[in-house]
Protein backbone atom coordinates (compact mmCIF):
# COMPACT_ATOMS: atom_id res chain seq x y z
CA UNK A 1 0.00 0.00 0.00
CA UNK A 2 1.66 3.12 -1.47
CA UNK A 3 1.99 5.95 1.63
CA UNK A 4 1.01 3.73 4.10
CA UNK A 5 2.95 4.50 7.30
CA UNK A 6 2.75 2.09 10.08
CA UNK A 7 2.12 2.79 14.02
CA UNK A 8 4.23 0.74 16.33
CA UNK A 9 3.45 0.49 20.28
CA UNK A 10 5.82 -0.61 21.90
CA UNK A 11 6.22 -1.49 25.70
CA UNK A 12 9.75 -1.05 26.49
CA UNK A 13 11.08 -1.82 29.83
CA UNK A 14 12.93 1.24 31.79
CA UNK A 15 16.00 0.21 32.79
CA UNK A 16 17.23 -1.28 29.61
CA UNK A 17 14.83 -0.85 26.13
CA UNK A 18 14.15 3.05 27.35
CA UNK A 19 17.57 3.81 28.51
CA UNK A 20 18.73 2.33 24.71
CA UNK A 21 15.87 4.53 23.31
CA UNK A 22 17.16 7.51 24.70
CA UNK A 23 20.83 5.95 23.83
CA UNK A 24 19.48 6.67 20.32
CA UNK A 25 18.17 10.00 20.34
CA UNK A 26 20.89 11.40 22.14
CA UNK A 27 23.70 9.53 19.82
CA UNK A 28 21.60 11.17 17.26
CA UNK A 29 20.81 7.54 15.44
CA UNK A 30 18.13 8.14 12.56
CA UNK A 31 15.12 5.54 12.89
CA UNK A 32 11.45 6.03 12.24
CA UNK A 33 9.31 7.95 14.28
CA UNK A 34 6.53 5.26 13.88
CA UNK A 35 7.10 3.71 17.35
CA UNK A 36 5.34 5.26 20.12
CA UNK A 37 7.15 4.49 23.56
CA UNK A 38 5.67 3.22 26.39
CA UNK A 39 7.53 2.80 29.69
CA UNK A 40 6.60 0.08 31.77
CA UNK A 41 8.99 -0.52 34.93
CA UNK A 42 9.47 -4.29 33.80
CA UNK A 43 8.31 -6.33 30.63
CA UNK A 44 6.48 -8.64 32.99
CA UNK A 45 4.20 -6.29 33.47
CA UNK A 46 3.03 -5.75 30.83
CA UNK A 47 -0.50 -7.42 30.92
CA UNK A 48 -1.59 -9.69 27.48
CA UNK A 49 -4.80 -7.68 27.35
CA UNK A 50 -3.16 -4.46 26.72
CA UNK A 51 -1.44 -5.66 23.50
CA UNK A 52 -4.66 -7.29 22.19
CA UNK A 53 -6.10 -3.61 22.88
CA UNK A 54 -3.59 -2.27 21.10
CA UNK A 55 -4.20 -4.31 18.45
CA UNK A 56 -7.90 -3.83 18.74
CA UNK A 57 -7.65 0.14 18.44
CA UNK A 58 -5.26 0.02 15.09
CA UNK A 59 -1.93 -0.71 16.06
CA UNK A 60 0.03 -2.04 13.02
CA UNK A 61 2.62 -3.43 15.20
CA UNK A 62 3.32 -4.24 19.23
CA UNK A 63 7.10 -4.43 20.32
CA UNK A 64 7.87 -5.28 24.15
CA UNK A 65 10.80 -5.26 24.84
CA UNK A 66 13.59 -5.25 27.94
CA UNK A 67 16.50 -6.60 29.79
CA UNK A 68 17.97 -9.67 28.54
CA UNK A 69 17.36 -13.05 30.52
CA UNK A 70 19.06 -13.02 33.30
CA UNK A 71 19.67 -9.29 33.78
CA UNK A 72 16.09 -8.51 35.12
CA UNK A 73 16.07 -5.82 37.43
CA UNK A 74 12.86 -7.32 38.78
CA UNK A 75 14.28 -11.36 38.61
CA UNK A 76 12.62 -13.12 36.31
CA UNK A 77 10.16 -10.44 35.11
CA UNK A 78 11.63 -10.55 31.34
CA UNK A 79 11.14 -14.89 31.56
CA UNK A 80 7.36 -13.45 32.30
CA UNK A 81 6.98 -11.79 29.46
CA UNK A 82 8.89 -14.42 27.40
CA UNK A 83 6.03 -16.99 28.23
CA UNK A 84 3.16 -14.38 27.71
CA UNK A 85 4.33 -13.09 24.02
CA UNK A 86 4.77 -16.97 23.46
CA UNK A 87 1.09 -18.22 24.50
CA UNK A 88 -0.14 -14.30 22.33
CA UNK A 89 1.49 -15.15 19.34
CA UNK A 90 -0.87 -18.94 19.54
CA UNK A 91 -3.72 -16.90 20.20
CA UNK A 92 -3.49 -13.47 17.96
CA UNK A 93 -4.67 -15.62 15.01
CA UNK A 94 -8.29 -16.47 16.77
CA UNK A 95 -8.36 -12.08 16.33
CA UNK A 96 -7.48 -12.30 13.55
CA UNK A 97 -4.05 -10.39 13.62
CA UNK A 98 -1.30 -12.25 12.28
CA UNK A 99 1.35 -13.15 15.09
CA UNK A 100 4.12 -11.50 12.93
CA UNK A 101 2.63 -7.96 14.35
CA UNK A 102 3.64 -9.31 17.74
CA UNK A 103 7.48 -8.65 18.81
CA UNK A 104 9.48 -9.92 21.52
CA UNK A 105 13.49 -8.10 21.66
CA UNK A 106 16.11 -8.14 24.33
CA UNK A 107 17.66 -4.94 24.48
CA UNK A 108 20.14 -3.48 27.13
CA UNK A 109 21.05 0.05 28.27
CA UNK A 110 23.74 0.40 25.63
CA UNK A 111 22.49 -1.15 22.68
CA UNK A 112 21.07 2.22 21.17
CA UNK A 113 22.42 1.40 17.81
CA UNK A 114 20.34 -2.31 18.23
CA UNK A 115 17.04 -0.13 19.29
CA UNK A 116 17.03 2.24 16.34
CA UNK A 117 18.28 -0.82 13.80
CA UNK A 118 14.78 -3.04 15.43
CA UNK A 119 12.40 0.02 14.77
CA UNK A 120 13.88 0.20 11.28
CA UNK A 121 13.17 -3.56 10.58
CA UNK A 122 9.60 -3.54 12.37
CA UNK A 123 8.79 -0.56 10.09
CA UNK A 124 10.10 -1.98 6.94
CA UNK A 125 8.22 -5.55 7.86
CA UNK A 126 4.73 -3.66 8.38
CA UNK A 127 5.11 -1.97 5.13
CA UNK A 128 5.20 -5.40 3.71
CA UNK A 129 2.12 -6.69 5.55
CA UNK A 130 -0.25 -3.53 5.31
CA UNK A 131 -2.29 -2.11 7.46
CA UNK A 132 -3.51 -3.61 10.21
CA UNK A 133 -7.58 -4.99 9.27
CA UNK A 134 -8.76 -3.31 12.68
CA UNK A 135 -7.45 -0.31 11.52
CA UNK A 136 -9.54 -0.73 8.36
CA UNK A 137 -12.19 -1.65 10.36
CA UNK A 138 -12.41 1.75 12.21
CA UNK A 139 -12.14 3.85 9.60
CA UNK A 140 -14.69 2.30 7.43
């Protein structure tokens, strides 16, 4: 779809995938400005029903991301997440969203360069799949 520009939410933890954000912007890294942050004090909190809203109110895309296993400030918030993303992606399809919208990265502090370089990829894959059919929904 020809000037289609994809919206990206993404749940980013805020000790490591926020820090790297800012990492970014203050390194002055280009990416897209598609992705709209939010910071959550641990990617294991980040409740399944708030991506499926997401989803549900015309997100193209959902990235959560944080620390990498292991490195959770919280313990074993990040092998939380892991399991959640895991049983979404089985269920997205009974929505109808295909699971590829659904993103799970491991980002630290200093991996600013790795946070602009995954925006750039999510962007460039939602291009690819269009629009998301919620989206189209609403606007119809």
């Amino acid at each position: 779809m020809e000037g289609f520009e994809p919206t990206i939410i993404a749940f980013v933890c805020n000790w490591c995938t926020y820090t790297a954000a800012d990492l970014a912007g203050t390194s002055r890294l280009g990416y897209p400005a598609n992705v709209r942050l939010i910071r959550v004090m641990c990617t294991g909190m980040v409740d399944p029903k708030y991506v499926i809203k997401a989803f549900l109110e015309g997100a193209d895309a959902v990235l959560v991301s944080g620390c990498h296993p292991g490195d959770c400030h919280y313990i074993n918030g990040n092998y939380k997440a892991r399991r959640r993303i895991k049983l979404l992606k089985e269920i997205l399809p009974q929505f109808g969203f295909d699971d590829e919208r659904l993103r799970l990265t491991w980002i630290g502090a200093s991996d600013g360069i790795q946070f602009a370089e995954t925006i750039r990829k999510m962007v460039t894959q939602m291009k690819i799949l269009g629009p998301n059919e919620a989206k189209l929904k609403i606007v119809i």
